[in-house]
PDB file of N, CA and C in Angstrom:
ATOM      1  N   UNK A   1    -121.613 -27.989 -25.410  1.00  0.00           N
ATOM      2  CA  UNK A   1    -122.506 -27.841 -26.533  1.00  0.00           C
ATOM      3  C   UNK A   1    -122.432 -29.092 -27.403  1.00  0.00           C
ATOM      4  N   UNK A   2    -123.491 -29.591 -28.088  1.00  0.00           N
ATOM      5  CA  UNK A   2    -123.683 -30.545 -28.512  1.00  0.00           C
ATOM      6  C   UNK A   2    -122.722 -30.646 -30.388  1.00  0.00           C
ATOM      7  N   UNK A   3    -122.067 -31.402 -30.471  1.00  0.00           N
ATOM      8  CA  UNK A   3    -121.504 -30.738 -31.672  1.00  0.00           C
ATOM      9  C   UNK A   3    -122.371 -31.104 -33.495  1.00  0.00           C
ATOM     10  N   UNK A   4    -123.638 -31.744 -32.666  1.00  0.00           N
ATOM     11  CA  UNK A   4    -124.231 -32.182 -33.833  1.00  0.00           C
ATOM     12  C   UNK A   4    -124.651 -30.463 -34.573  1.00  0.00           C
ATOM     13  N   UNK A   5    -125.000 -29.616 -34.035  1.00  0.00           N
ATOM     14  CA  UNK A   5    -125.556 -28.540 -34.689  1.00  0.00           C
ATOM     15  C   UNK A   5    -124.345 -27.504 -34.652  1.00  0.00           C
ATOM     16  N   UNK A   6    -123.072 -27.730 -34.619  1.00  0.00           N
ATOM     17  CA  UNK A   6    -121.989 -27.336 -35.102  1.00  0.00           C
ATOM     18  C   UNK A   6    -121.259 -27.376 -36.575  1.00  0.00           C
ATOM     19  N   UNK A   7    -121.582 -26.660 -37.303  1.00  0.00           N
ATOM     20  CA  UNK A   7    -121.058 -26.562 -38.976  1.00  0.00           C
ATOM     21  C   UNK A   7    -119.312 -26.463 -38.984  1.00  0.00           C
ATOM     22  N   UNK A   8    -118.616 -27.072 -39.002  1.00  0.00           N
ATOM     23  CA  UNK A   8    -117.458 -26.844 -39.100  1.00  0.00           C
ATOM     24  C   UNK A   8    -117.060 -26.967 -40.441  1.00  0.00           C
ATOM     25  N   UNK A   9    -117.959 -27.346 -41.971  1.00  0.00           N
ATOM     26  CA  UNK A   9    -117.473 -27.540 -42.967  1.00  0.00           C
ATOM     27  C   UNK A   9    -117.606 -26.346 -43.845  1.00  0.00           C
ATOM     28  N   UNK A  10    -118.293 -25.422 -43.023  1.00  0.00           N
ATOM     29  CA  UNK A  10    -118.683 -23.887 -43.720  1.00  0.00           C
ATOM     30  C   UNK A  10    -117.569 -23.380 -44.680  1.00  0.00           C
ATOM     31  N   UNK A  11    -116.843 -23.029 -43.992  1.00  0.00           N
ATOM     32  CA  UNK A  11    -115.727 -22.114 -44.527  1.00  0.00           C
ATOM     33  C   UNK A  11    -115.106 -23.360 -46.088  1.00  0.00           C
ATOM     34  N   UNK A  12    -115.673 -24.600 -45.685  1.00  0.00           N
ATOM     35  CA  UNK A  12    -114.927 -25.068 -47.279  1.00  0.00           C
ATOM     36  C   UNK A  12    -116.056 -25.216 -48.290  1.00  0.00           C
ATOM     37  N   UNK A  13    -117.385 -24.667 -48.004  1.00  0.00           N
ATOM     38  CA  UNK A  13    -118.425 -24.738 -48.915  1.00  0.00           C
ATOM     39  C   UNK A  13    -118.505 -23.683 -49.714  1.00  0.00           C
ATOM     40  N   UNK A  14    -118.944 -23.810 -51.220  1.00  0.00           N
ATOM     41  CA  UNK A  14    -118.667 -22.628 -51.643  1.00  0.00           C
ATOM     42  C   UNK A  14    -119.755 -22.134 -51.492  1.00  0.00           C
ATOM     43  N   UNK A  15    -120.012 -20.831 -51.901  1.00  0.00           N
ATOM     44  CA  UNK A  15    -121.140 -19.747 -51.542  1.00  0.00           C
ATOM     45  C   UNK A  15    -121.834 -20.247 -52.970  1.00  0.00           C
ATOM     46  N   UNK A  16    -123.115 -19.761 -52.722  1.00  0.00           N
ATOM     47  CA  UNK A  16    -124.101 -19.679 -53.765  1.00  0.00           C
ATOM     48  C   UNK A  16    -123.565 -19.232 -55.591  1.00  0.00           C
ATOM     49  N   UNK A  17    -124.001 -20.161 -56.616  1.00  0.00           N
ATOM     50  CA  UNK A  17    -123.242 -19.515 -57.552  1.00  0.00           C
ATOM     51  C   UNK A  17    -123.899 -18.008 -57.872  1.00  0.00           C
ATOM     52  N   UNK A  18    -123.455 -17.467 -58.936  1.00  0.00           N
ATOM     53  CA  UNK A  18    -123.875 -16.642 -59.836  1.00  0.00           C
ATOM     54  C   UNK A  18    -123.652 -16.373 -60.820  1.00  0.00           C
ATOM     55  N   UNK A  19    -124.577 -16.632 -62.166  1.00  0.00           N
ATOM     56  CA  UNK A  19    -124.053 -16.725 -63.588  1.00  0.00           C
ATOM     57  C   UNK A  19    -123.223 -15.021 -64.321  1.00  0.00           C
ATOM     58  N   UNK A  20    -122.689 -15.039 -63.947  1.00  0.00           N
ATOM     59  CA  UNK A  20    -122.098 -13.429 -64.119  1.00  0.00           C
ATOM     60  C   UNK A  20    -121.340 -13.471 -65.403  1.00  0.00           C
ATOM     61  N   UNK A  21    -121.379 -12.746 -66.608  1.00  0.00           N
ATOM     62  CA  UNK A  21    -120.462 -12.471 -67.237  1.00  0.00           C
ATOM     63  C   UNK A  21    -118.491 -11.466 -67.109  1.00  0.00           C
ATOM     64  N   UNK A  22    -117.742 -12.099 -67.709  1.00  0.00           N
ATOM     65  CA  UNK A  22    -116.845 -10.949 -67.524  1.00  0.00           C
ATOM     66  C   UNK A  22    -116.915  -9.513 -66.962  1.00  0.00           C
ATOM     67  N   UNK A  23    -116.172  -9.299 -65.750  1.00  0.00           N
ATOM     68  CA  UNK A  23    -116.661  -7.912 -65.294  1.00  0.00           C
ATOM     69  C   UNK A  23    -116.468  -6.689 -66.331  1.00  0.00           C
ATOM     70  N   UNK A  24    -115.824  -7.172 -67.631  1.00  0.00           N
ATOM     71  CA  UNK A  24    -115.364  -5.948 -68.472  1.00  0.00           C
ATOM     72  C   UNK A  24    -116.600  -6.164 -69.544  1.00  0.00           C
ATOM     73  N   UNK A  25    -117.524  -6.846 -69.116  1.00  0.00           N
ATOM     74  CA  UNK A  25    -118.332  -7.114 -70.494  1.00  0.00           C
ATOM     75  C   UNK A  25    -119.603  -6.507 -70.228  1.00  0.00           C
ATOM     76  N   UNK A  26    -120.057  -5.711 -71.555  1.00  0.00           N
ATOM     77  CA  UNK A  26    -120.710  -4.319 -71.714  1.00  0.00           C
ATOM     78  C   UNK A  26    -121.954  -4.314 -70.708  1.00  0.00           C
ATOM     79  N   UNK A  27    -122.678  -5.864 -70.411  1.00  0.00           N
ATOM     80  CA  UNK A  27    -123.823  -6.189 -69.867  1.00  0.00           C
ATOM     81  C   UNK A  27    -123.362  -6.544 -68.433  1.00  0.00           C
ATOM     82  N   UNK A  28    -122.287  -6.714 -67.903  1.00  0.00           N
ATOM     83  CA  UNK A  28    -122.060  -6.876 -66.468  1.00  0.00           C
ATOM     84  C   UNK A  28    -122.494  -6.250 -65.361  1.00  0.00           C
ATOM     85  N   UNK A  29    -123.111  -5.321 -65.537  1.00  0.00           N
ATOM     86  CA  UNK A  29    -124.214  -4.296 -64.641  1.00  0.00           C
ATOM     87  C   UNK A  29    -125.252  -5.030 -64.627  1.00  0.00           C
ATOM     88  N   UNK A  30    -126.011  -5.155 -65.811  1.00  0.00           N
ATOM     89  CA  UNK A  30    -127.483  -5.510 -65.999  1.00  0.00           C
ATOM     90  C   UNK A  30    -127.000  -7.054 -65.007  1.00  0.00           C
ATOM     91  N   UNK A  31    -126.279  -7.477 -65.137  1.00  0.00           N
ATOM     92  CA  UNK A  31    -126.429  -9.367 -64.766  1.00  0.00           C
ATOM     93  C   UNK A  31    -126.102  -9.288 -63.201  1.00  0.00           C
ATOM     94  N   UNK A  32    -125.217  -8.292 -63.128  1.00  0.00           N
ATOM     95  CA  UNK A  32    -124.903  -8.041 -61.703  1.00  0.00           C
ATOM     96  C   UNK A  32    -125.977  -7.365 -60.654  1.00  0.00           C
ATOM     97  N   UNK A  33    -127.265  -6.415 -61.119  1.00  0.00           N
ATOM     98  CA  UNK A  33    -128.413  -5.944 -60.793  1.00  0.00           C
ATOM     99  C   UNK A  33    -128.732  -7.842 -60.514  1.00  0.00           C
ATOM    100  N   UNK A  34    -129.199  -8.097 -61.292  1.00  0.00           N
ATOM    101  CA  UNK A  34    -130.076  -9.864 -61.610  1.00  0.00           C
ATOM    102  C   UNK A  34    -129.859 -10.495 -60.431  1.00  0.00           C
ATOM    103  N   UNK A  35    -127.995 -10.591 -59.965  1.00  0.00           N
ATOM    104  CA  UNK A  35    -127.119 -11.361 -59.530  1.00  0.00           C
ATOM    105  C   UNK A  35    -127.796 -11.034 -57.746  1.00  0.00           C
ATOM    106  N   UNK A  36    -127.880  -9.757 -57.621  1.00  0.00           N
ATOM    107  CA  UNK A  36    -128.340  -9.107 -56.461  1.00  0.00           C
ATOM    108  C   UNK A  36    -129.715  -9.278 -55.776  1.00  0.00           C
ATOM    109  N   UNK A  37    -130.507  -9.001 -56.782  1.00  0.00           N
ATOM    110  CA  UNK A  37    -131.769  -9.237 -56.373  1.00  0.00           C
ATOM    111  C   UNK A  37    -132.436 -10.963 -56.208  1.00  0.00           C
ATOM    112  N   UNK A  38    -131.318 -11.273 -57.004  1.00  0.00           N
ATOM    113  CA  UNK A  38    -131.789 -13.156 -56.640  1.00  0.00           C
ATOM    114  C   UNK A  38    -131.082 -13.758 -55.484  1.00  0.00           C
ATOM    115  N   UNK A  39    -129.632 -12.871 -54.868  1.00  0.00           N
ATOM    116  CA  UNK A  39    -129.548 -12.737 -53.660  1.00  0.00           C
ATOM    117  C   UNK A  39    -130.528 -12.822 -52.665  1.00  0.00           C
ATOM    118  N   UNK A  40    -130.788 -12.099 -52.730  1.00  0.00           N
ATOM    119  CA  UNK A  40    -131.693 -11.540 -51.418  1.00  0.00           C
ATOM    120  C   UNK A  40    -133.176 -12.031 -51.980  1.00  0.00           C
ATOM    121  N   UNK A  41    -133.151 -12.635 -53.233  1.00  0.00           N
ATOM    122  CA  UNK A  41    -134.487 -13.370 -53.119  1.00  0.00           C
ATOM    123  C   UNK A  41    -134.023 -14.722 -52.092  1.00  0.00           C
ATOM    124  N   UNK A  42    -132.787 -15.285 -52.024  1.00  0.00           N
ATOM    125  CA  UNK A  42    -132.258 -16.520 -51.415  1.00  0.00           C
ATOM    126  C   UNK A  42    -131.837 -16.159 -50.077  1.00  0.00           C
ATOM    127  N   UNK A  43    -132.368 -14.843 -49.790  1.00  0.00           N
ATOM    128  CA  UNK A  43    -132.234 -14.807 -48.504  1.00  0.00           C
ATOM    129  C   UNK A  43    -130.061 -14.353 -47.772  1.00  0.00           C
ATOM    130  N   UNK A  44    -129.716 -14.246 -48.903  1.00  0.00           N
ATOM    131  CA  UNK A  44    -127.970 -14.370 -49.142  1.00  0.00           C
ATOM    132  C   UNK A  44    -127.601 -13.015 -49.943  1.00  0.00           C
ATOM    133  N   UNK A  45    -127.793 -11.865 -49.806  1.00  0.00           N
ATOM    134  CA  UNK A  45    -127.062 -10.868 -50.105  1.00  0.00           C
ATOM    135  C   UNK A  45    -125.549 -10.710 -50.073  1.00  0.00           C
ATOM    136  N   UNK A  46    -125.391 -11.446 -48.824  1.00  0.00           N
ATOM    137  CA  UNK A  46    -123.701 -10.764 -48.878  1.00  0.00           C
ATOM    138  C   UNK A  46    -122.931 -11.465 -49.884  1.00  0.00           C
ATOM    139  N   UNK A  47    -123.278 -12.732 -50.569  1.00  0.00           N
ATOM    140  CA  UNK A  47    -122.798 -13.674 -50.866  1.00  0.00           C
ATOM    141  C   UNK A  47    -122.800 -13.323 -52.664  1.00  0.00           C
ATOM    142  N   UNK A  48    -124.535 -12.146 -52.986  1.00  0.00           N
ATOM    143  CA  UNK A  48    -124.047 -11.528 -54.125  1.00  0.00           C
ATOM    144  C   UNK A  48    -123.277 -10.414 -54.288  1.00  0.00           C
ATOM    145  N   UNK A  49    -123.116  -9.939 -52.650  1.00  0.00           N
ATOM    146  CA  UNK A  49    -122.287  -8.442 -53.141  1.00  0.00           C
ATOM    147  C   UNK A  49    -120.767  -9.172 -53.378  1.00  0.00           C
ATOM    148  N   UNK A  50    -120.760 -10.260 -53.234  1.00  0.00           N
ATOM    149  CA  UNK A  50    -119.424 -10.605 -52.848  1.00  0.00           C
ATOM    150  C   UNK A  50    -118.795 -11.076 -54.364  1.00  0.00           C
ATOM    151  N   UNK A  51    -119.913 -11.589 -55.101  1.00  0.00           N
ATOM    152  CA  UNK A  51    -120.108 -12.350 -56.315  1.00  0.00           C
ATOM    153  C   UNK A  51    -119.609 -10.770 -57.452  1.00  0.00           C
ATOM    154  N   UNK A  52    -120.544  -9.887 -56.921  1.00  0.00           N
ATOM    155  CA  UNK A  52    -120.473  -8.775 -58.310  1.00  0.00           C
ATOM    156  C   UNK A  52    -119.467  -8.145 -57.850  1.00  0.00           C
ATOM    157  N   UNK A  53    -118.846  -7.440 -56.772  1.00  0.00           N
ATOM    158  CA  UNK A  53    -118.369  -6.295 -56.556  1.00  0.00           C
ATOM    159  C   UNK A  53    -119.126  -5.276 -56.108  1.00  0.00           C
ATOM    160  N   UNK A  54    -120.344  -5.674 -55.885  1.00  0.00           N
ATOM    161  CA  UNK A  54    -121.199  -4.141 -55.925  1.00  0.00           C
ATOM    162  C   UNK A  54    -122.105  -4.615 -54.358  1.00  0.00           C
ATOM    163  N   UNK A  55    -122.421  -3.531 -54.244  1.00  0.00           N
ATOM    164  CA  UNK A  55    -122.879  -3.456 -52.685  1.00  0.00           C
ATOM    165  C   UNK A  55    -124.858  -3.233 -53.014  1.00  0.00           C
ATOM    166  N   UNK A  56    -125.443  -3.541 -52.241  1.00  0.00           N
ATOM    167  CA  UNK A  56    -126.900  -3.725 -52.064  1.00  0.00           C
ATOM    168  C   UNK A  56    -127.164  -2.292 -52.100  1.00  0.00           C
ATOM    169  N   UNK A  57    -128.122  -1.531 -53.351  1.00  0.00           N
ATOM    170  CA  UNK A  57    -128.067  -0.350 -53.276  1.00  0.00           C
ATOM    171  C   UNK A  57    -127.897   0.468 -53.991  1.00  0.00           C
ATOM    172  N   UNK A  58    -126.649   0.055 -54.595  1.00  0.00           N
ATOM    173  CA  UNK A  58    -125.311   0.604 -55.465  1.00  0.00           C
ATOM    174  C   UNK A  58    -125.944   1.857 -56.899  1.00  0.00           C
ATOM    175  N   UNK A  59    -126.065   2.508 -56.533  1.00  0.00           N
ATOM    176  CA  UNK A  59    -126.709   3.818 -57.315  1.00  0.00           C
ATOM    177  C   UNK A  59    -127.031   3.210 -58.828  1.00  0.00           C
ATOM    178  N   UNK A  60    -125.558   2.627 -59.380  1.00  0.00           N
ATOM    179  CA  UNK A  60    -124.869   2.579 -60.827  1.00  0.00           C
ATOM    180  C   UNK A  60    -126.224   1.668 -61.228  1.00  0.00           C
ATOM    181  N   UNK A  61    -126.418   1.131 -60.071  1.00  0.00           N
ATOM    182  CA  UNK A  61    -127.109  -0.565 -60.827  1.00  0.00           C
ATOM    183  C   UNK A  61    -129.338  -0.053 -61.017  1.00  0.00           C
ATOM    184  N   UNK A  62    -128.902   1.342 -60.769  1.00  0.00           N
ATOM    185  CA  UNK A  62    -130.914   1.272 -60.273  1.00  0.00           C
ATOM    186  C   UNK A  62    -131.740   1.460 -61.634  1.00  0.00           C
ATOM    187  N   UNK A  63    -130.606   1.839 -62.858  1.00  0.00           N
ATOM    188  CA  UNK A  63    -131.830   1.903 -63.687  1.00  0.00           C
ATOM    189  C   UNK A  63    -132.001   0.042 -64.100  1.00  0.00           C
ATOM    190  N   UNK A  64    -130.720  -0.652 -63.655  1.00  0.00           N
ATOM    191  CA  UNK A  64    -131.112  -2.419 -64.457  1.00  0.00           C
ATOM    192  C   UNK A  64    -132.107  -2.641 -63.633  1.00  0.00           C
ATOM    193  N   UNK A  65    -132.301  -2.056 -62.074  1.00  0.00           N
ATOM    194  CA  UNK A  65    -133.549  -2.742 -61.116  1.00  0.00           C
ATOM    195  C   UNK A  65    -134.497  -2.254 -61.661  1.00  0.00           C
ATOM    196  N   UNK A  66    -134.750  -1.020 -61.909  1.00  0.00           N
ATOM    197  CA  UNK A  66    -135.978  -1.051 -62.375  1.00  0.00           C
ATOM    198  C   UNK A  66    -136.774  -1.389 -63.666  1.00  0.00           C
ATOM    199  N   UNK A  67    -135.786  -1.819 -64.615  1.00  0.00           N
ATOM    200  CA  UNK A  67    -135.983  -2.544 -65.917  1.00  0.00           C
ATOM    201  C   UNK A  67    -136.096  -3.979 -65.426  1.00  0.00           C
ATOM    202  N   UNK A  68    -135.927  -4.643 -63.951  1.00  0.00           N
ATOM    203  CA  UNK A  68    -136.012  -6.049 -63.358  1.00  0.00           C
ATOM    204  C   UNK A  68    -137.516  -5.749 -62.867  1.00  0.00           C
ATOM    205  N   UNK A  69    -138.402  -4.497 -62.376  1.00  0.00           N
ATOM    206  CA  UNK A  69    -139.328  -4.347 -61.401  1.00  0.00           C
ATOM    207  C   UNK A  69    -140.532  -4.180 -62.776  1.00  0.00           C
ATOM    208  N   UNK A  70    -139.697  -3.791 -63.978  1.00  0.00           N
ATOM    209  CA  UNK A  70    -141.359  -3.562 -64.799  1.00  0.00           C
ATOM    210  C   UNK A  70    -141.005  -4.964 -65.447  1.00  0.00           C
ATOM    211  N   UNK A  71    -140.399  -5.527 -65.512  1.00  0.00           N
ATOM    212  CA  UNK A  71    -140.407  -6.958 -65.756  1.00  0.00           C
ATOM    213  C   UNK A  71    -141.289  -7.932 -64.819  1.00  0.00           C
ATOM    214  N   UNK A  72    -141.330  -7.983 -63.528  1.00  0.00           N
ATOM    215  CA  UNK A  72    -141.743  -8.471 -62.577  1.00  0.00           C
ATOM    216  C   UNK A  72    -143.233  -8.196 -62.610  1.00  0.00           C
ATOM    217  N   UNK A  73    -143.548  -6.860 -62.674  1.00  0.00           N
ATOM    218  CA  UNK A  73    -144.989  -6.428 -62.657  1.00  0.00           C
ATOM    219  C   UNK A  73    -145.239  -6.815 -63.948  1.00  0.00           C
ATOM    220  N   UNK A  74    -144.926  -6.884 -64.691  1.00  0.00           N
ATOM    221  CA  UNK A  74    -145.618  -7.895 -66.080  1.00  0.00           C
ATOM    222  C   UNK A  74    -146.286  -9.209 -65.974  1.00  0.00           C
ATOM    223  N   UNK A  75    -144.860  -9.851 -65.543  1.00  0.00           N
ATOM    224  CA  UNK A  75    -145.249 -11.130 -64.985  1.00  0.00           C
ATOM    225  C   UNK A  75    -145.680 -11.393 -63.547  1.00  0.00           C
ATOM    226  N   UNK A  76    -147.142 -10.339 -63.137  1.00  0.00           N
ATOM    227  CA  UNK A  76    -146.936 -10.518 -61.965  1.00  0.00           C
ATOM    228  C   UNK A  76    -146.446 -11.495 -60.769  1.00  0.00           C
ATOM    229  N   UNK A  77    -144.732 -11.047 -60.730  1.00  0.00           N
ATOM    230  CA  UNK A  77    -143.965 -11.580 -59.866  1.00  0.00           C
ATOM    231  C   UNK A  77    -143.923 -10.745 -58.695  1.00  0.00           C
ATOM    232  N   UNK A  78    -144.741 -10.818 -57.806  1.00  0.00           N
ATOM    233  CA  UNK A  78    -144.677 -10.348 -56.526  1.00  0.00           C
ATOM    234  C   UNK A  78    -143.201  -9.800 -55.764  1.00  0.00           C
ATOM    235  N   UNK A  79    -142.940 -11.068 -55.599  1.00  0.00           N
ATOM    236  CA  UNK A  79    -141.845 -11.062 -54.726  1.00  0.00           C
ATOM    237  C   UNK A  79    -140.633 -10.489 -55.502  1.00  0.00           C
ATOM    238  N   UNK A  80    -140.505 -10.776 -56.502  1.00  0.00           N
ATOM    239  CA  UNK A  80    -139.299 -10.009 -57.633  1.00  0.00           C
ATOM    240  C   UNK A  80    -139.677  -8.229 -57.276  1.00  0.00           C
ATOM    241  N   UNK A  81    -140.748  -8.296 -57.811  1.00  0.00           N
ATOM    242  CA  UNK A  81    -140.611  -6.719 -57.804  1.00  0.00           C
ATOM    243  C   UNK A  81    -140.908  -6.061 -56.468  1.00  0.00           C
ATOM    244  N   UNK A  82    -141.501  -6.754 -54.997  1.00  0.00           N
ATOM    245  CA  UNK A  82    -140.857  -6.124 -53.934  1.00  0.00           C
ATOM    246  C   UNK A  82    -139.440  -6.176 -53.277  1.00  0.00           C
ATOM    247  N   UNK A  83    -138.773  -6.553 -53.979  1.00  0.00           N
ATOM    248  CA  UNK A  83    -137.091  -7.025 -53.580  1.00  0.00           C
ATOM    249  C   UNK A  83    -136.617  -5.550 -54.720  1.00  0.00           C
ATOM    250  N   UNK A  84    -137.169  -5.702 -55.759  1.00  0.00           N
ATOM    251  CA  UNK A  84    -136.557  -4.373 -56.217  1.00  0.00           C
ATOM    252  C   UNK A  84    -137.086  -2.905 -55.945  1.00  0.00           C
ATOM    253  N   UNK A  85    -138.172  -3.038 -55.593  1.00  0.00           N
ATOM    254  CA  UNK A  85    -138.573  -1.698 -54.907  1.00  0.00           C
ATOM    255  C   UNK A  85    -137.405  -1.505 -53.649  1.00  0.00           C
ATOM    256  N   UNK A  86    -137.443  -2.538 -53.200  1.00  0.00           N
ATOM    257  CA  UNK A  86    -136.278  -2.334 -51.758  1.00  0.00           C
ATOM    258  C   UNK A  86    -134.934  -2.057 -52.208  1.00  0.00           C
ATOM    259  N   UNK A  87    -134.349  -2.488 -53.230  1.00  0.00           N
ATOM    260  CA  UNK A  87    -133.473  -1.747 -53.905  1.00  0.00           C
ATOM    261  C   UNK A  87    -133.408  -0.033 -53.743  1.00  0.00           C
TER     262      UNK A  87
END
């Protein structure tokens, strides 16, 4: 195999950021919902479940998605608010 299309520097790159506040801080849900859905707008979910603690889904987080989805349909943002319907 050719080793040009071989990544061997992966494992020392860091993953995607995410602006997250303190996990003890009152809004860390709402940012962690945010944190998720801009995941998987980047195509990189695992990389926000990995970021919040919280898994794609996560019951706790559905009323911040849907306070993200009537946000989106305001500004009709398409793609925002079909990423949170999929939520």
């Amino acid at each position: 195999m050719s080793r040009a299309f071989v990544r061997e520097d992966d494992a020392e790159r860091p993953g995607p950021g995410f602006d997250l506040p303190p996990r003890d801080a009152p809004h860390y849900d709402e940012a962690a919902a945010r944190a998720l859905i801009e995941g998987a707008h980047r195509g990189d979910t695992r990389s926000a479940e990995e970021a919040t603690g919280y898994r794609w889904g996560e019951s706790v987080l559905v009323p911040h998605v849907e306070r993200l989805l009537e946000q989106a349909v305001e500004q009709d943002d398409l793609r925002l608010a079909q990423l949170a319907r999929r939520y």
